[in-house]
C-alpha atoms as a PDB file:
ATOM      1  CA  UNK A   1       0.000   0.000   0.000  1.00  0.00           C
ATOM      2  CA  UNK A   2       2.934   2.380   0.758  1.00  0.00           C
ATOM      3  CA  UNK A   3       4.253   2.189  -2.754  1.00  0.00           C
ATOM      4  CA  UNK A   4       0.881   3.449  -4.420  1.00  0.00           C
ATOM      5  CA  UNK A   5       0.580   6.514  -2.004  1.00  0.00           C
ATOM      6  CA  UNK A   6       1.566   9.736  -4.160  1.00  0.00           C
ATOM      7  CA  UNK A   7       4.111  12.251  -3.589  1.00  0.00           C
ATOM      8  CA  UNK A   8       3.042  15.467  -2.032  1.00  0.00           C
ATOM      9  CA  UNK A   9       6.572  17.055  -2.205  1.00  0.00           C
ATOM     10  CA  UNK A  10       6.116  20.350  -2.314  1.00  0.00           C
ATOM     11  CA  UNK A  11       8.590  21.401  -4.849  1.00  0.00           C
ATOM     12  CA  UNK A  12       7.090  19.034  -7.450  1.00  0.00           C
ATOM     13  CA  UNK A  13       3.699  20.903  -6.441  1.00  0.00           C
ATOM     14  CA  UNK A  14       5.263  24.045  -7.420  1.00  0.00           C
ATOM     15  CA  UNK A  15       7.288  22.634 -10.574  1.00  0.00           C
ATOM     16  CA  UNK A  16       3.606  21.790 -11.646  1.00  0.00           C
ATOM     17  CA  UNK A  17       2.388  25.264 -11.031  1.00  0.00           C
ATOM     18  CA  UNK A  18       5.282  26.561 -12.904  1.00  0.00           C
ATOM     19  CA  UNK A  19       4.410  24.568 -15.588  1.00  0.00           C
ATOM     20  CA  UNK A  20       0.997  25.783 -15.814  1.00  0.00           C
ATOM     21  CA  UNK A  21       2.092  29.118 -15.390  1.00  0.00           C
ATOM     22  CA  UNK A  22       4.808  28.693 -18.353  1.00  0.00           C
ATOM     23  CA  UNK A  23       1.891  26.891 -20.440  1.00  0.00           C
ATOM     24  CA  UNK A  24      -0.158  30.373 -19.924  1.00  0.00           C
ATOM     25  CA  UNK A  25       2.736  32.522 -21.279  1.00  0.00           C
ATOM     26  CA  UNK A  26       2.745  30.355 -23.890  1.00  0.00           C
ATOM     27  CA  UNK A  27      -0.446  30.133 -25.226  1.00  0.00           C
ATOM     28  CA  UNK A  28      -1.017  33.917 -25.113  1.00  0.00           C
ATOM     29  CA  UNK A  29       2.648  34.790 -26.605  1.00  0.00           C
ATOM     30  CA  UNK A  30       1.391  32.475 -29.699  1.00  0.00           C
ATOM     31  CA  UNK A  31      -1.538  34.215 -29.889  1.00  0.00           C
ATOM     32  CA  UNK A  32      -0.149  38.079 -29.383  1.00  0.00           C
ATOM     33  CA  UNK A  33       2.182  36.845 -32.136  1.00  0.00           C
ATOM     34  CA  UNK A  34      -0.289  36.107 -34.463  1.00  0.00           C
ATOM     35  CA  UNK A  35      -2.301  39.382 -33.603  1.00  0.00           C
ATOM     36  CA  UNK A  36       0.378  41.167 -34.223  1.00  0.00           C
ATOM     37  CA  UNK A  37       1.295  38.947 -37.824  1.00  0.00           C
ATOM     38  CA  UNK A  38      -2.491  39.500 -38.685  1.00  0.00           C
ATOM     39  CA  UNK A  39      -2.298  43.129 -37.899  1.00  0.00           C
ATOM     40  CA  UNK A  40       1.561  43.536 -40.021  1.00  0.00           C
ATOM     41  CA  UNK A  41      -0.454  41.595 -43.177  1.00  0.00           C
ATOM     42  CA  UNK A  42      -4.094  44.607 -43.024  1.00  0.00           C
ATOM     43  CA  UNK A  43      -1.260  47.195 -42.903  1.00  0.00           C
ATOM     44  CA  UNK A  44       1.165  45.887 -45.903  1.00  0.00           C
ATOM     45  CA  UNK A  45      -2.509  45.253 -47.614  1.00  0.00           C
ATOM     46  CA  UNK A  46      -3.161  49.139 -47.511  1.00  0.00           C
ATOM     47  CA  UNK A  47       0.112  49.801 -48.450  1.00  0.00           C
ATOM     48  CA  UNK A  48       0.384  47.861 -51.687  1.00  0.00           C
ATOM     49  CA  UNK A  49      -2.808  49.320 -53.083  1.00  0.00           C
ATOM     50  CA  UNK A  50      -3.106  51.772 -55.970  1.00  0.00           C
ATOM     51  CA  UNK A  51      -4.775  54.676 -55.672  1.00  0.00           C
ATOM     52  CA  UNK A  52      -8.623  54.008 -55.823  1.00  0.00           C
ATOM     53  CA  UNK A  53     -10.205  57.440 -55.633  1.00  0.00           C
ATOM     54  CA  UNK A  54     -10.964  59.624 -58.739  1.00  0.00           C
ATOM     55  CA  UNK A  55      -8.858  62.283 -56.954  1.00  0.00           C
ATOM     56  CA  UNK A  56      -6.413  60.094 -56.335  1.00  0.00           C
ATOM     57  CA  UNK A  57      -5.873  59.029 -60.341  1.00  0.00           C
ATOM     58  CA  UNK A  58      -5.917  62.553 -61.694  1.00  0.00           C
ATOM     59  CA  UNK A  59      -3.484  63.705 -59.301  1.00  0.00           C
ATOM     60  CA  UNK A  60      -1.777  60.671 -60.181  1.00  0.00           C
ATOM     61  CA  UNK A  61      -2.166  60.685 -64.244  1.00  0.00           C
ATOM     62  CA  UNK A  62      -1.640  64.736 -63.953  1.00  0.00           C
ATOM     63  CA  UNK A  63       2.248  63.796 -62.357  1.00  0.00           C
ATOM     64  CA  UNK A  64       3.150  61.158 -64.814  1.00  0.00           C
ATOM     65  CA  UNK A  65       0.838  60.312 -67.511  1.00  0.00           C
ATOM     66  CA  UNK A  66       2.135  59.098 -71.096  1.00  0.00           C
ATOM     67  CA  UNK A  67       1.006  57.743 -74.474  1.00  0.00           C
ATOM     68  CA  UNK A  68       1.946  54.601 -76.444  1.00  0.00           C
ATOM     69  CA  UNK A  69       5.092  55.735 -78.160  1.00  0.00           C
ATOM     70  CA  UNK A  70       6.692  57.877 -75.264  1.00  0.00           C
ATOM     71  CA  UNK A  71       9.086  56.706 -73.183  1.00  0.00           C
ATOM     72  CA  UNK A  72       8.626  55.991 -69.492  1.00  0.00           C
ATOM     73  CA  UNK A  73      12.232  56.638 -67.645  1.00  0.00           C
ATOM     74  CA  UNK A  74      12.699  55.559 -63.888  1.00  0.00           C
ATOM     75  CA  UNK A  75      15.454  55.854 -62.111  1.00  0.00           C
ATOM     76  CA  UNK A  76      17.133  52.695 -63.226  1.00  0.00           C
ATOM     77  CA  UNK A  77      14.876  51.453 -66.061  1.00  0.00           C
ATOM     78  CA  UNK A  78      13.345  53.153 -69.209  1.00  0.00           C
ATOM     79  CA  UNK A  79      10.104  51.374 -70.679  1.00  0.00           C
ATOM     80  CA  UNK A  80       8.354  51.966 -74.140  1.00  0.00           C
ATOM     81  CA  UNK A  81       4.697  50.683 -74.975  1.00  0.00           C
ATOM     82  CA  UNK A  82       5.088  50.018 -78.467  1.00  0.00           C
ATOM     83  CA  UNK A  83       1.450  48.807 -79.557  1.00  0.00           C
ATOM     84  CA  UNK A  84      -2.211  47.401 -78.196  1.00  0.00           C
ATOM     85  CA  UNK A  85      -3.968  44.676 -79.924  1.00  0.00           C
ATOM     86  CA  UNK A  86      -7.616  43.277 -78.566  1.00  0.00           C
ATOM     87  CA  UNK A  87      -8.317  39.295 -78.956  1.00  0.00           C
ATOM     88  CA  UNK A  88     -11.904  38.552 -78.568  1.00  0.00           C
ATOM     89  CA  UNK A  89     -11.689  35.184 -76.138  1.00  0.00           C
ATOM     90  CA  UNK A  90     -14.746  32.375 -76.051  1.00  0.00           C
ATOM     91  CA  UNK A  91     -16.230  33.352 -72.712  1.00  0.00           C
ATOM     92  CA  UNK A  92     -17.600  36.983 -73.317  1.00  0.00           C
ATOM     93  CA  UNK A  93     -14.397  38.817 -72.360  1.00  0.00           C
ATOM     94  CA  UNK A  94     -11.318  40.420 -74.188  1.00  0.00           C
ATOM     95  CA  UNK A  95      -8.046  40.254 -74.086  1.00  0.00           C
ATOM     96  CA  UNK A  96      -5.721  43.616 -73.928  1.00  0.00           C
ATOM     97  CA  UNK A  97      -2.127  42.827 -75.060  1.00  0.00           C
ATOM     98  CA  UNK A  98       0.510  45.559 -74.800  1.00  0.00           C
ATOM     99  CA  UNK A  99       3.870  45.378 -76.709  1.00  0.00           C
ATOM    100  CA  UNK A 100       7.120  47.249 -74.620  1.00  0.00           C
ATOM    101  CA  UNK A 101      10.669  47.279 -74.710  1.00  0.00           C
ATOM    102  CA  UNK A 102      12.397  47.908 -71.779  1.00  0.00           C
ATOM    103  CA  UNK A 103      16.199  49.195 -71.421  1.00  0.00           C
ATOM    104  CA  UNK A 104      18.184  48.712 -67.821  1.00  0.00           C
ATOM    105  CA  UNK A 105      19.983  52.129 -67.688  1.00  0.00           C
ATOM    106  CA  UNK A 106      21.119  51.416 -64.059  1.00  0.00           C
ATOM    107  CA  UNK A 107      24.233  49.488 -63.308  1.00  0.00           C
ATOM    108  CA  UNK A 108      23.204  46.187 -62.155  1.00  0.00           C
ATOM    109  CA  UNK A 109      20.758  43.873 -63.849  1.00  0.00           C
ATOM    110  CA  UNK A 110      16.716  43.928 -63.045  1.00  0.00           C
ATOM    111  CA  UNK A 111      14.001  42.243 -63.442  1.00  0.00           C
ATOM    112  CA  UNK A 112      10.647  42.430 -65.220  1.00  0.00           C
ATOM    113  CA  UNK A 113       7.665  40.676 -63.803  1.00  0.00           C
ATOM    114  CA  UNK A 114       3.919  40.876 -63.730  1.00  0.00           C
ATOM    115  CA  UNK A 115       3.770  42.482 -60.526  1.00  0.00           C
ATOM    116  CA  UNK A 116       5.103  45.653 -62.034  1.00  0.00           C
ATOM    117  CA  UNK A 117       2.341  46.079 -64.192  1.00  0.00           C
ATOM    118  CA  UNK A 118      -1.653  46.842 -63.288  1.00  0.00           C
ATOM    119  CA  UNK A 119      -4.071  47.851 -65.685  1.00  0.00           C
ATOM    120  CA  UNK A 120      -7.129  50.685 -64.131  1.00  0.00           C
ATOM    121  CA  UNK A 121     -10.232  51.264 -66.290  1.00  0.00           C
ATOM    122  CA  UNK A 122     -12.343  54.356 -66.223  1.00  0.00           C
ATOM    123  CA  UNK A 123     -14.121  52.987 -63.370  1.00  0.00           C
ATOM    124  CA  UNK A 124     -11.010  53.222 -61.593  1.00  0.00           C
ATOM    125  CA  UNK A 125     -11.346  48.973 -61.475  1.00  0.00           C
ATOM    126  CA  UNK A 126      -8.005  47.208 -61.500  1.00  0.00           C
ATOM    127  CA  UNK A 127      -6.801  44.085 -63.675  1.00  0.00           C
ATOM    128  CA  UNK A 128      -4.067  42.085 -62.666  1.00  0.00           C
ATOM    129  CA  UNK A 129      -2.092  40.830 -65.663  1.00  0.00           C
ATOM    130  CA  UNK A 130      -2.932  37.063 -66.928  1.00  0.00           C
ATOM    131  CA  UNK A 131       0.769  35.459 -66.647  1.00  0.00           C
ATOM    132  CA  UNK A 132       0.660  32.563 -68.686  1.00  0.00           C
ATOM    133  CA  UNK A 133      -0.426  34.850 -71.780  1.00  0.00           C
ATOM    134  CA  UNK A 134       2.054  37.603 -71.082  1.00  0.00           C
ATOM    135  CA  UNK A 135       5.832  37.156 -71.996  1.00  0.00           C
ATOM    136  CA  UNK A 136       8.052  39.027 -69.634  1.00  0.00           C
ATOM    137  CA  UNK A 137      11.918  39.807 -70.658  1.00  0.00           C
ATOM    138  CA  UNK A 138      12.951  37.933 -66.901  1.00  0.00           C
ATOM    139  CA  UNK A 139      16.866  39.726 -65.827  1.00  0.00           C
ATOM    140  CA  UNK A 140      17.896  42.610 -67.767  1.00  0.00           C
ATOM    141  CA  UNK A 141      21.611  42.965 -67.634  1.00  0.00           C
ATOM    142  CA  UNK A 142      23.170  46.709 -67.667  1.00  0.00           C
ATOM    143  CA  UNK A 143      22.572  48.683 -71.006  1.00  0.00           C
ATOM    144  CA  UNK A 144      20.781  45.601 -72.778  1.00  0.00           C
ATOM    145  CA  UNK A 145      17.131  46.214 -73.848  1.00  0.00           C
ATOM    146  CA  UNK A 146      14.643  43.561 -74.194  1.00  0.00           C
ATOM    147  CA  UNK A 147      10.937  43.131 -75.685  1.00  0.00           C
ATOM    148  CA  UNK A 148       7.760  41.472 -73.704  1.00  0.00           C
ATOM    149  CA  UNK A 149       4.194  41.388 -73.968  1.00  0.00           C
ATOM    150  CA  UNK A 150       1.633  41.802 -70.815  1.00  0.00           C
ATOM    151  CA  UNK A 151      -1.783  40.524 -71.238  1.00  0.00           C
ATOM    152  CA  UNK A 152      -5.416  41.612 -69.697  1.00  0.00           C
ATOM    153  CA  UNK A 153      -8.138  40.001 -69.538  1.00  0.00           C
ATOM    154  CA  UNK A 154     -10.976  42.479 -69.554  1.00  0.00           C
ATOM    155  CA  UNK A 155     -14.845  42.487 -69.761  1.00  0.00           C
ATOM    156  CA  UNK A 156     -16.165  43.232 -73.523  1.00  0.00           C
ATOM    157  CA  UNK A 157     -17.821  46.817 -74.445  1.00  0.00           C
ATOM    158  CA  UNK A 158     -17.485  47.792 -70.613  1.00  0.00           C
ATOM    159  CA  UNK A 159     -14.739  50.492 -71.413  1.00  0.00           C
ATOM    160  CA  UNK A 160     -12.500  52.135 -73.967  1.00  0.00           C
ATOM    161  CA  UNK A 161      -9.931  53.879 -71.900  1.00  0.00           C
ATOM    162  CA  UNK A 162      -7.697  51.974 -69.467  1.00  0.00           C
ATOM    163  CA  UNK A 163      -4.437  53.623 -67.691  1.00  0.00           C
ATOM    164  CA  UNK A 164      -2.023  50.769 -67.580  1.00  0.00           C
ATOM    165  CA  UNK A 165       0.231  51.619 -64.242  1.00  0.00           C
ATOM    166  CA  UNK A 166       3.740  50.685 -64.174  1.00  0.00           C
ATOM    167  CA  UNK A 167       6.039  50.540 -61.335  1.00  0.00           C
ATOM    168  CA  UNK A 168       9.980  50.399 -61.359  1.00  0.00           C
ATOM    169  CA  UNK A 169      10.438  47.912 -58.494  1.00  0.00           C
ATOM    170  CA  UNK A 170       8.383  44.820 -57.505  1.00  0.00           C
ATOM    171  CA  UNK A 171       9.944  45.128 -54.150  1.00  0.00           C
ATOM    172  CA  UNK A 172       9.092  48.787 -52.936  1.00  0.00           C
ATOM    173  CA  UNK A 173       7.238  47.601 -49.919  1.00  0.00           C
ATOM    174  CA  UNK A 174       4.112  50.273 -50.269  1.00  0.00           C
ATOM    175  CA  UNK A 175       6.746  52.586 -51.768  1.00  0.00           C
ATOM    176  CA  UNK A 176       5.967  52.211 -55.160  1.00  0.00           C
ATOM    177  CA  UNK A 177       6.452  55.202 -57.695  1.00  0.00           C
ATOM    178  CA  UNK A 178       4.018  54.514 -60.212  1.00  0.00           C
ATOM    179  CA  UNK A 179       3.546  55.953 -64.308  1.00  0.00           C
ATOM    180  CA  UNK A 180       0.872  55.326 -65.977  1.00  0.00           C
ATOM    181  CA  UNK A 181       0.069  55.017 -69.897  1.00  0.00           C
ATOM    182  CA  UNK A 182      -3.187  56.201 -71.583  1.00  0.00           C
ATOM    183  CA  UNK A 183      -4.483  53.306 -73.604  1.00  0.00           C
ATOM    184  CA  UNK A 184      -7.330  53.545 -75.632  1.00  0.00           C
ATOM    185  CA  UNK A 185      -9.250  50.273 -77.779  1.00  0.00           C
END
């Protein structure tokens, strides 16, 4: 009978309470981290977005607005939209292709990707690019230029004139310096 009597040391006792204690901290540490990872990923999502607001595009378009033809210099990179063509898809939509060249004037190499690129209607609705029908020039060594494509895929009849946004760096962090060219179908 004396071997199935239980220890009432009082240090385990307190080891136990420790434990519980520890298991507290623990629990709420997890979850203040992800409160504070939630609140981190609602700030970065404010921070990535263009401007929405019809005051927000003028002032926008009024800084740095261009035309197909003109050429779009940032601080490292110089675009040109060369041409727009519209492909009628199966589904009751449209596709918007836009033909650039891009130059690396900087002096390391960059790189093109759909993330650089959002197309805004007159509705001020955005349209992320359709990567598996665009054709992006990847690394762009110094003083080399290369051509690409970027495709849309956009609702039929809904709009003629679209603002296609470009941005010189895919990681600006909310930073982004924006240019956008008038396009017209």
């Amino acid at each position: 009978m004396t071997s199935e009597l239980k220890n009432t040391d009082p240090t385990e006792q307190e080891t136990a309470s420790e434990k519980k204690q520890r298991y507290k901290e623990n629990v709420f540490g997890i979850g203040g981290c992800i409160l504070i990872a939630v609140a981190i990923a609602f700030a970065f999502s404010f921070l990535f977005n263009l401007p929405t607001s019809s005051e927000d595009k003028q002032e926008a378009s009024a800084i740095a607005s261009y035309s197909v033809g003109d050429p779009i210099v940032f601080s490292n990179i110089t675009y040109l939209v060369e041409s727009t063509k519209v492909n009628e898809l199966k589904d009751g939509a449209s596709e918007l292709v836009i033909n650039f060249k891009v130059e690396n004037i900087g002096s390391s190499p960059v790189i093109i990707t759909d993330g650089m690129f959002i197309l805004i209607d007159d509705k001020n609705r955005q349209y992320e690019t359709e990567l598996f029908n665009s054709d992006f020039p990847g690394s762009i060594n110094p003083g080399l230029t290369k051509e690409g494509h970027v495709s849309f895929e956009i609702p039929i009849g809904t709009s003629s004139n679209y603002q296609l946004a470009i941005r010189e760096d895919m990681f600006d962090f909310g930073g982004a310096n924006y240019k956008y060219v008038e396009i017209d179908i």
